[in-house]
Protein backbone atom coordinates (compact mmCIF):
# COMPACT_ATOMS: atom_id res chain seq x y z
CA UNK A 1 115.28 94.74 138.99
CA UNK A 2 114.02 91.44 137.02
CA UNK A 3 115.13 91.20 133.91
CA UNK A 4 112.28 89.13 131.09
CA UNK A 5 113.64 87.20 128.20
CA UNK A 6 111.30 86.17 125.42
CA UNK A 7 112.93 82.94 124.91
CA UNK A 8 113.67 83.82 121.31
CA UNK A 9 117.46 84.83 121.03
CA UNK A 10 117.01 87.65 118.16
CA UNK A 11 114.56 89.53 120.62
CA UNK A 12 116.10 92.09 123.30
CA UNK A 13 115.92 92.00 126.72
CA UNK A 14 113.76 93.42 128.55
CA UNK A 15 114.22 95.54 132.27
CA UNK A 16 111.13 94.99 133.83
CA UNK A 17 109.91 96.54 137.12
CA UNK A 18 107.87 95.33 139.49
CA UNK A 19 106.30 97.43 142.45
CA UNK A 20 104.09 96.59 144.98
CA UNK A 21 101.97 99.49 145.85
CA UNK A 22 100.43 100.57 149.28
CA UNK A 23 97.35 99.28 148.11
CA UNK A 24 98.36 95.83 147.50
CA UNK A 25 98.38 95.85 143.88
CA UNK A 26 101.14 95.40 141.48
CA UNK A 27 102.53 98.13 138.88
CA UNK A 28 104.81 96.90 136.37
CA UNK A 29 107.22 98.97 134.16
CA UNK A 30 109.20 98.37 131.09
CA UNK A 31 112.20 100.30 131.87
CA UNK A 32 113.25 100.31 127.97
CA UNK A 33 109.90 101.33 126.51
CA UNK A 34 108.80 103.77 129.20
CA UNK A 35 105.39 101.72 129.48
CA UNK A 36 103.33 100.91 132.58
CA UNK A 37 100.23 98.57 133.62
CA UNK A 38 99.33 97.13 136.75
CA UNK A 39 97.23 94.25 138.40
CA UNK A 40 95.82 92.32 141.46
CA UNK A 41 98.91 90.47 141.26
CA UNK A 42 102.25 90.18 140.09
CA UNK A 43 101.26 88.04 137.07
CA UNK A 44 97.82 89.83 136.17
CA UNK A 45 100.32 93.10 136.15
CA UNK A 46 102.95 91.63 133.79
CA UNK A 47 100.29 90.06 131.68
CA UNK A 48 98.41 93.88 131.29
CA UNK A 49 101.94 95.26 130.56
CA UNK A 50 102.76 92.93 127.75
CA UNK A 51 99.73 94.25 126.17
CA UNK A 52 100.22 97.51 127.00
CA UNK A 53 103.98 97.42 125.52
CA UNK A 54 102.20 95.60 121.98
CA UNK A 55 99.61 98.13 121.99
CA UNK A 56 101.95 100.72 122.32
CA UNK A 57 104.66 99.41 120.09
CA UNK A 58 102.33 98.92 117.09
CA UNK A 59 101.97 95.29 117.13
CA UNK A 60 98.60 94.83 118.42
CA UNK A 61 95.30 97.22 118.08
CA UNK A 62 94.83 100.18 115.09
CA UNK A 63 96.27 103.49 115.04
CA UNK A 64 93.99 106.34 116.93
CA UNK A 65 92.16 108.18 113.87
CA UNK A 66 91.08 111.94 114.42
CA UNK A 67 87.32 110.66 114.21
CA UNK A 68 88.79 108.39 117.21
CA UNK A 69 89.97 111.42 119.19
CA UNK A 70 86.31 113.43 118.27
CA UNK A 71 84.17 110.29 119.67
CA UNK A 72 86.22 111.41 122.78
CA UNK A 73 85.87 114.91 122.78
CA UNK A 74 89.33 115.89 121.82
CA UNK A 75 90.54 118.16 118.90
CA UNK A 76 92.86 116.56 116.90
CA UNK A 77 94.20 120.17 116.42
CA UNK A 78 95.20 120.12 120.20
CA UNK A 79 96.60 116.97 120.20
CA UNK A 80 100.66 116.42 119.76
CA UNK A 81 101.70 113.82 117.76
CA UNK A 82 105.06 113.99 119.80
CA UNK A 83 105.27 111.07 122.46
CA UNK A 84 104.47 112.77 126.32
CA UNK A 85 106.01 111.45 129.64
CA UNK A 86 102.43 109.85 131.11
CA UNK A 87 101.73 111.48 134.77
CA UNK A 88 102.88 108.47 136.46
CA UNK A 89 104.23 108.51 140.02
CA UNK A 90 106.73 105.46 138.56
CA UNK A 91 107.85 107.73 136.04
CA UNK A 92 109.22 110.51 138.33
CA UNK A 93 111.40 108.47 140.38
């Protein structure tokens, strides 16, 4: 499993997996944040995660408002503000 480090020594590591899938693309996970993305290639799949991890972590993008979740045809009502295991086929391994 490779193993990412930011460069700056107050940041954690991070476990990163990469998989190539029958397809030919790349998925990679962030073991530690639960977070996937994937790619062409190995590089376009690492780039999507670390936006995926910032986005999901708060430090890029704005919080989902209930108007958000409308404009999509959800009810905020129905919606858990509890975190959910995606339906991933890397997550079930």
């Amino acid at each position: 499993m490779a193993q990412a480090d930011t460069g700056d020594s107050d940041s954690p590591r991070r476990e990163i997996r990469l998989v190539q899938e029958d397809d030919g693309r790349w998925s990679a996970i962030d073991e530690g944040v639960g977070v996937a993305s994937h790619g062409e290639t190995r590089s376009e799949a690492l780039v999507n995660l670390d936006e995926a991890v910032a986005l999901h972590t708060g430090e890029i993008g704005d919080p989902v408002t209930d108007a958000d979740l409308r404009d999509l045809g959800l009810d905020p009502e129905e919606i858990s503000d509890e975190p959910q295991e995606p339906e991933a086929p890397w997550f079930s391994e």
